[in-house]
Protein backbone atom coordinates (compact mmCIF):
# COMPACT_ATOMS: atom_id res chain seq x y z
CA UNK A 1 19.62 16.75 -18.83
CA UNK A 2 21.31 16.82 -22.50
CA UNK A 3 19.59 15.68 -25.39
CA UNK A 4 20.95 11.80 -25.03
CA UNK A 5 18.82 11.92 -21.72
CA UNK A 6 15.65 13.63 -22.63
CA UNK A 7 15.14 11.09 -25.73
CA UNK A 8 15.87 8.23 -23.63
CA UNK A 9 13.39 9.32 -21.00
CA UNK A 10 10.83 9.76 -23.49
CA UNK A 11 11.16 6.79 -24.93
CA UNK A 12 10.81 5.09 -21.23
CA UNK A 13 7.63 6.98 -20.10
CA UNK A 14 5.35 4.74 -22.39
CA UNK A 15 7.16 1.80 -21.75
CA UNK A 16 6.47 2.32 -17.80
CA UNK A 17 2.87 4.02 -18.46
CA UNK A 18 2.33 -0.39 -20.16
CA UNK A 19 3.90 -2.04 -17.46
CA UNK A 20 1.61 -0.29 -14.70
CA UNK A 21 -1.87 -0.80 -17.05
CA UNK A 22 -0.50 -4.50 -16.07
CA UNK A 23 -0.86 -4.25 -12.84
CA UNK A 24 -4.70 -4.04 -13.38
CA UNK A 25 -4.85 -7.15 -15.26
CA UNK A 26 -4.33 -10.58 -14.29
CA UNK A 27 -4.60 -13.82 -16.78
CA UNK A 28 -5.66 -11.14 -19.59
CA UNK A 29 -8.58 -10.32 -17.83
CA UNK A 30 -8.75 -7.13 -15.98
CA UNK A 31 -8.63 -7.57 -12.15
CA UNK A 32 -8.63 -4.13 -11.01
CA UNK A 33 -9.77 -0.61 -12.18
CA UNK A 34 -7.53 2.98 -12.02
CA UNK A 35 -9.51 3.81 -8.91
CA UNK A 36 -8.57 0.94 -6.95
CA UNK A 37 -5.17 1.02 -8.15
CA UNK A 38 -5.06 4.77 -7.28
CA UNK A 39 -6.23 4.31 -4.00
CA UNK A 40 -3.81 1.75 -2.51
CA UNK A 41 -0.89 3.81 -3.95
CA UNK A 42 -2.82 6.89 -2.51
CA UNK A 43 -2.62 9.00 -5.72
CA UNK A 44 -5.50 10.67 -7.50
CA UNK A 45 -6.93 8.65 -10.65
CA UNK A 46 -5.68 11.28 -12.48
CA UNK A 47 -2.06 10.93 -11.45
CA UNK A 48 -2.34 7.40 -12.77
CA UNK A 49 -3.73 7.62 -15.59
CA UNK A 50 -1.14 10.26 -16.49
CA UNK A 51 1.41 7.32 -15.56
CA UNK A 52 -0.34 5.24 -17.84
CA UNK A 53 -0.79 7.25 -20.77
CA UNK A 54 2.76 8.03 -20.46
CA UNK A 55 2.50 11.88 -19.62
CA UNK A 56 4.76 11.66 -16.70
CA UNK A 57 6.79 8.82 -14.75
CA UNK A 58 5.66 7.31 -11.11
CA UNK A 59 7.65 9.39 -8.61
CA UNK A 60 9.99 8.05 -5.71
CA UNK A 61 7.39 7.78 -3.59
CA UNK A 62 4.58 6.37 -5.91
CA UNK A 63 7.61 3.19 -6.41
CA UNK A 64 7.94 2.99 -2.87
CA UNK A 65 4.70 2.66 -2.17
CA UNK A 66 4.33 -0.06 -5.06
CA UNK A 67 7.33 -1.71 -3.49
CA UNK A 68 5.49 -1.64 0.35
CA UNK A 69 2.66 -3.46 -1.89
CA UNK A 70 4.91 -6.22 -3.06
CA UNK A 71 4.95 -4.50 -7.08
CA UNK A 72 8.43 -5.44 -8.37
CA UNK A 73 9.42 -1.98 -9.14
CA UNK A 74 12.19 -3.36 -11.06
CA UNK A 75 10.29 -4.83 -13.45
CA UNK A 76 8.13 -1.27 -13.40
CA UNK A 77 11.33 1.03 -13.99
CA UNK A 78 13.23 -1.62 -16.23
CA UNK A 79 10.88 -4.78 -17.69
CA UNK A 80 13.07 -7.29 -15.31
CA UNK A 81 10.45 -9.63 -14.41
């Protein structure tokens, strides 16, 4: 990746890490907790917290398993609702 890339990746990873801490809530009110969420995309807690806190992005097959759960991975990847 050139510089261009690596800035604009790093700017994303935050962005994502918000929109999945949304998935917990519902209304404003938290609905769900990491571990739940962790479990039905069959990662570790860990791995998703790291998504949230914007340390790394959801891979290919954390999205598709988000998609098999009905999560508009658009909106995830892109903030198209």
């Amino acid at each position: 990746m050139n510089k261009k890339q690596v800035k604009l990746v790093k700017q994303m990873v935050p962005t994502i890490g918000r929109r999945v801490l949304g998935l917990l809530y519902e209304g404003g009110k938290k609905k769900h907790t990491q571990e739940y969420l962790a479990k039905k995309l069959q990662i570790s807690q860990g791995s998703l917290s790291d998504i949230i806190n914007g340390k790394s992005l959801p891979s290919a097959t954390t999205l598709t398993k988000m998609a098999i759960l009905d999560i508009d991975t658009s909106y995830i990847l892109k903030g198209n609702a």
